[in-house]
N, C-alpha and C. Protein backbone atom coordinates (compact mmCIF):
# COMPACT_ATOMS: atom_id res chain seq x y z
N UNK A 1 101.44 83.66 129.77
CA UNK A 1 100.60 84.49 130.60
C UNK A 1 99.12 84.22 130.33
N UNK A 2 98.59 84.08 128.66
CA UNK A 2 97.22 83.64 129.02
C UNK A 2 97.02 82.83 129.29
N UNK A 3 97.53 81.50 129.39
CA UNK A 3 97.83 80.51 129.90
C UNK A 3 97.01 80.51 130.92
N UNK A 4 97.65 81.32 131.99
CA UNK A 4 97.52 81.33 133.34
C UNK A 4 96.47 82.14 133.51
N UNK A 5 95.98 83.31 132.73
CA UNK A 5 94.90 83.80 132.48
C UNK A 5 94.34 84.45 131.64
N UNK A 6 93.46 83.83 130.84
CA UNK A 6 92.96 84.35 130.05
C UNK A 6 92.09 85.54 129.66
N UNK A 7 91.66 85.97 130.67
CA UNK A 7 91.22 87.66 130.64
C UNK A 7 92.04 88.52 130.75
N UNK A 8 93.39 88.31 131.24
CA UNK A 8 94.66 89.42 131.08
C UNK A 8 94.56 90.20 130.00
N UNK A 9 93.87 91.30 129.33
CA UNK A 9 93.67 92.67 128.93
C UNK A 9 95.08 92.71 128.06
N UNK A 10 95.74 92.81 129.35
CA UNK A 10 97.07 93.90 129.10
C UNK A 10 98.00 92.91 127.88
N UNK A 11 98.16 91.06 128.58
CA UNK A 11 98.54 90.37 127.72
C UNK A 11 98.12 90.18 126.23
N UNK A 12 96.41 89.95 126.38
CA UNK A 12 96.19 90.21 124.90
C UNK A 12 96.51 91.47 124.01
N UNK A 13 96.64 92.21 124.75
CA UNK A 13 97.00 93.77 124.08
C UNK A 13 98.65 93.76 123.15
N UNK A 14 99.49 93.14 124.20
CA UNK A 14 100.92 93.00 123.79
C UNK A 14 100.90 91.85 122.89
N UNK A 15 100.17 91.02 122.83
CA UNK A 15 99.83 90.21 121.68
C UNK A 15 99.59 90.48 120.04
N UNK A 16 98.57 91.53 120.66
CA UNK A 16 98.10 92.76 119.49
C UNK A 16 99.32 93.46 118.49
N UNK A 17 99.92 93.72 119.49
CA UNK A 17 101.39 94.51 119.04
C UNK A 17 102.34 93.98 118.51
N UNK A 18 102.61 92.59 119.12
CA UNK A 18 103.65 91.66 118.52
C UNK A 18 103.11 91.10 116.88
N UNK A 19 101.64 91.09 116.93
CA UNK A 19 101.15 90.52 115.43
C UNK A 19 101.53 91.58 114.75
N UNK A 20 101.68 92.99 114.83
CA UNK A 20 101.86 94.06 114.15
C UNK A 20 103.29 93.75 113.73
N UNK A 21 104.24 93.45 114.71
CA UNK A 21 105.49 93.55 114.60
C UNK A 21 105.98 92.30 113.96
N UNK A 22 105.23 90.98 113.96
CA UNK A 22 104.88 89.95 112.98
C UNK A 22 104.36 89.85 111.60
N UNK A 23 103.99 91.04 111.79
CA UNK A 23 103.22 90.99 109.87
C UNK A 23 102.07 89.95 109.94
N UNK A 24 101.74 89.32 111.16
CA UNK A 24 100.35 88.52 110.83
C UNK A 24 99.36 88.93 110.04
N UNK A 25 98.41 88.33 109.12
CA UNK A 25 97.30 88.69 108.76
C UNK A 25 96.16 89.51 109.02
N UNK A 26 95.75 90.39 108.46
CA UNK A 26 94.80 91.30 109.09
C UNK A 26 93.34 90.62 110.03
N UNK A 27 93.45 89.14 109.11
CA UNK A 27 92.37 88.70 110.06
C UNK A 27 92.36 88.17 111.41
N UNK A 28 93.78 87.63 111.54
CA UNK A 28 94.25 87.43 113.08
C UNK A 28 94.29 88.27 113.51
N UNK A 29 95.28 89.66 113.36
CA UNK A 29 95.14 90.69 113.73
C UNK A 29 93.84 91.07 114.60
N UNK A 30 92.50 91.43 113.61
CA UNK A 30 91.38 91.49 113.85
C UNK A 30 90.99 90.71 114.92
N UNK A 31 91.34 89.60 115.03
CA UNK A 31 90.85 88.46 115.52
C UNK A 31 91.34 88.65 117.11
N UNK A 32 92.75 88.73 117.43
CA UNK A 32 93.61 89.18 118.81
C UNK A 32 92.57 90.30 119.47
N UNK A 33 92.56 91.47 118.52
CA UNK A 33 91.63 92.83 118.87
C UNK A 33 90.13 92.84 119.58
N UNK A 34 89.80 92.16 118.80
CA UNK A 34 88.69 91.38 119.50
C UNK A 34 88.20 90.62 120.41
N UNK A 35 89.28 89.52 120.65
CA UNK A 35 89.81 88.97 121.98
C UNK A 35 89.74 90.11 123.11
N UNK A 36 90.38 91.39 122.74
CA UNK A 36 90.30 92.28 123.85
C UNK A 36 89.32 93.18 124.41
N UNK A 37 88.72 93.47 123.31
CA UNK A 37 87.80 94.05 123.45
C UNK A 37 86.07 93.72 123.76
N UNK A 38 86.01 92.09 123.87
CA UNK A 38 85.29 91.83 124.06
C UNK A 38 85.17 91.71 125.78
N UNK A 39 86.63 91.70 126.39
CA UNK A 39 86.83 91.80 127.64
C UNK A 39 86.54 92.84 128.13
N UNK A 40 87.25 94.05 127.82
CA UNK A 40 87.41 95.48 127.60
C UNK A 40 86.97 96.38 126.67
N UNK A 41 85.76 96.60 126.32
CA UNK A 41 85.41 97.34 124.65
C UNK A 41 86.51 98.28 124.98
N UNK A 42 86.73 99.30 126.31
CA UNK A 42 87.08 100.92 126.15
C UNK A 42 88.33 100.56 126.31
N UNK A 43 89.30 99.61 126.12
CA UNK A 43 90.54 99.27 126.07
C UNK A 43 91.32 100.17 125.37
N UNK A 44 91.81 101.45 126.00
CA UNK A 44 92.36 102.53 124.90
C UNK A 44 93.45 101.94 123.85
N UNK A 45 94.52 101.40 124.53
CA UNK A 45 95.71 101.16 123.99
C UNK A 45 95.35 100.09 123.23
N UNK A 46 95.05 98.95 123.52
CA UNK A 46 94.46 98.14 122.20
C UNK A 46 93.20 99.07 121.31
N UNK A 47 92.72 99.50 120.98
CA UNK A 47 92.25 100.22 120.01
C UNK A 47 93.47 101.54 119.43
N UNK A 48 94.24 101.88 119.98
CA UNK A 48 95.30 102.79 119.43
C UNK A 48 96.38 101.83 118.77
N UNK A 49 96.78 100.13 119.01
CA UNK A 49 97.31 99.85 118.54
C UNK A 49 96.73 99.46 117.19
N UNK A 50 95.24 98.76 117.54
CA UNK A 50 94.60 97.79 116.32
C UNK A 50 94.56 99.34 115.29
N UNK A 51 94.62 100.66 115.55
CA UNK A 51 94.62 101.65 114.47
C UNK A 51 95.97 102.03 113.68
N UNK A 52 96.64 101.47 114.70
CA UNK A 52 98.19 101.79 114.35
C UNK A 52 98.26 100.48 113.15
N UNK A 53 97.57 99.26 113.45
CA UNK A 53 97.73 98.41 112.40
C UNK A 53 97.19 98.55 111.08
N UNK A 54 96.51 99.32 111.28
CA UNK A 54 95.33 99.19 109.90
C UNK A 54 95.57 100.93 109.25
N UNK A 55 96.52 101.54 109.59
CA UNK A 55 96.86 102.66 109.44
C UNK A 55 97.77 102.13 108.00
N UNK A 56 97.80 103.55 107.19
CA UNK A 56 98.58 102.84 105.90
C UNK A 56 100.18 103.05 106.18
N UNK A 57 100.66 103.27 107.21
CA UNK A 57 102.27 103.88 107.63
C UNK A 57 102.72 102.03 107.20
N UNK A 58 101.52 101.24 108.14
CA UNK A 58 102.25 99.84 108.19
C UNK A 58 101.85 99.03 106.87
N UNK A 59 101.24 99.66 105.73
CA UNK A 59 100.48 99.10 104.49
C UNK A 59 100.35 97.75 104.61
N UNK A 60 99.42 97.55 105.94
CA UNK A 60 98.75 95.93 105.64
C UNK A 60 97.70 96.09 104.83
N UNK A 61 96.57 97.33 105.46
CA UNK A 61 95.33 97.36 104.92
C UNK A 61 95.19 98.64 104.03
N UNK A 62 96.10 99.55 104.52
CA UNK A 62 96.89 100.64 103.68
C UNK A 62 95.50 101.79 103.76
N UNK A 63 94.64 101.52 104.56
CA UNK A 63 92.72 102.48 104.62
C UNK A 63 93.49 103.82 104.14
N UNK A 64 92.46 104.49 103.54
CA UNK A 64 92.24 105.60 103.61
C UNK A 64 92.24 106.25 104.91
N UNK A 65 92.64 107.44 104.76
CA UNK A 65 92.52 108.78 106.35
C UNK A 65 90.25 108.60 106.41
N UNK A 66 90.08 108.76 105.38
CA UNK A 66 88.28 108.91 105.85
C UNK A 66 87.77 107.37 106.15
N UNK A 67 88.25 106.41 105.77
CA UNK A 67 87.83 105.23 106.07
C UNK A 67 88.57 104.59 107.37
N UNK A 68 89.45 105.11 107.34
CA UNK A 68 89.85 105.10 109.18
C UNK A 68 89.26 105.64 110.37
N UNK A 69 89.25 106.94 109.97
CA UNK A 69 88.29 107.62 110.96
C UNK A 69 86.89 106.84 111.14
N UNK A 70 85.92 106.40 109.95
CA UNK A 70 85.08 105.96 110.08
C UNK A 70 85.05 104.98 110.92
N UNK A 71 86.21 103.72 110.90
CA UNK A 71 86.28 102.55 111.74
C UNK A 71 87.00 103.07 113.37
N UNK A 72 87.59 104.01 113.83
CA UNK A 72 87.81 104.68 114.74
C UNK A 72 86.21 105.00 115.25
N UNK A 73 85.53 105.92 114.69
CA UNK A 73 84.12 105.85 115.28
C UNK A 73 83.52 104.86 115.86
N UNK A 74 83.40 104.20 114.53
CA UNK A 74 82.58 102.88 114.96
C UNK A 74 83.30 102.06 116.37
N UNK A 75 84.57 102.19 116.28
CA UNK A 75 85.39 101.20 117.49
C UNK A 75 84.61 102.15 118.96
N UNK A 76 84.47 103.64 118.69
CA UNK A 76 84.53 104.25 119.80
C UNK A 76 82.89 103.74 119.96
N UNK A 77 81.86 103.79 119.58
CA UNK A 77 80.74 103.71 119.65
C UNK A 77 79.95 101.99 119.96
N UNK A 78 81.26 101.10 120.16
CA UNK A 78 80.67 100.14 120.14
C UNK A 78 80.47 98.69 119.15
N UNK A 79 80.51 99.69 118.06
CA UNK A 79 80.13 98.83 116.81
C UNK A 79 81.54 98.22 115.87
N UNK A 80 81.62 97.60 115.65
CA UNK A 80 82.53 96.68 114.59
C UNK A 80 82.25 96.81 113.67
């Protein structure tokens, strides 16, 4: 599908999800997320997934509840 197009949102998003469900590296991870959001900053569901990744349920990055929220802000505001 990106193949055929590469601004497809929705594809990079399910991309997002499959690295989750892959155990990829947080920096690919990061890396997919970004892909999307540079298309889409207000991309809800890719930002609910990239939190679902970095959430400690899936202990890649295992954050803290206050250091999550913090990067939740920052995602909402723009900033990385």
């Amino acid at each position: 599908m990106l193949a055929r197009d590469p601004d497809d949102v929705t594809a990079w998003t399910w991309r997002l999800i499959a690295g989750r469900g892959l155990q990829i590296e947080p920096a690919a991870e990061r890396a997919l997320f970004d892909e999307v959001i540079r298309r889409h900053p207000g991309h809800v569901v890719a930002h609910e997934q990239y939190l679902q990744y970095v959430c400690a349920k899936w202990a890649y990055l295992a954050e803290d509840p206050v250091r999550l929220f913090a990067l939740a802000r920052r995602l909402v505001h723009g900033r990385r």
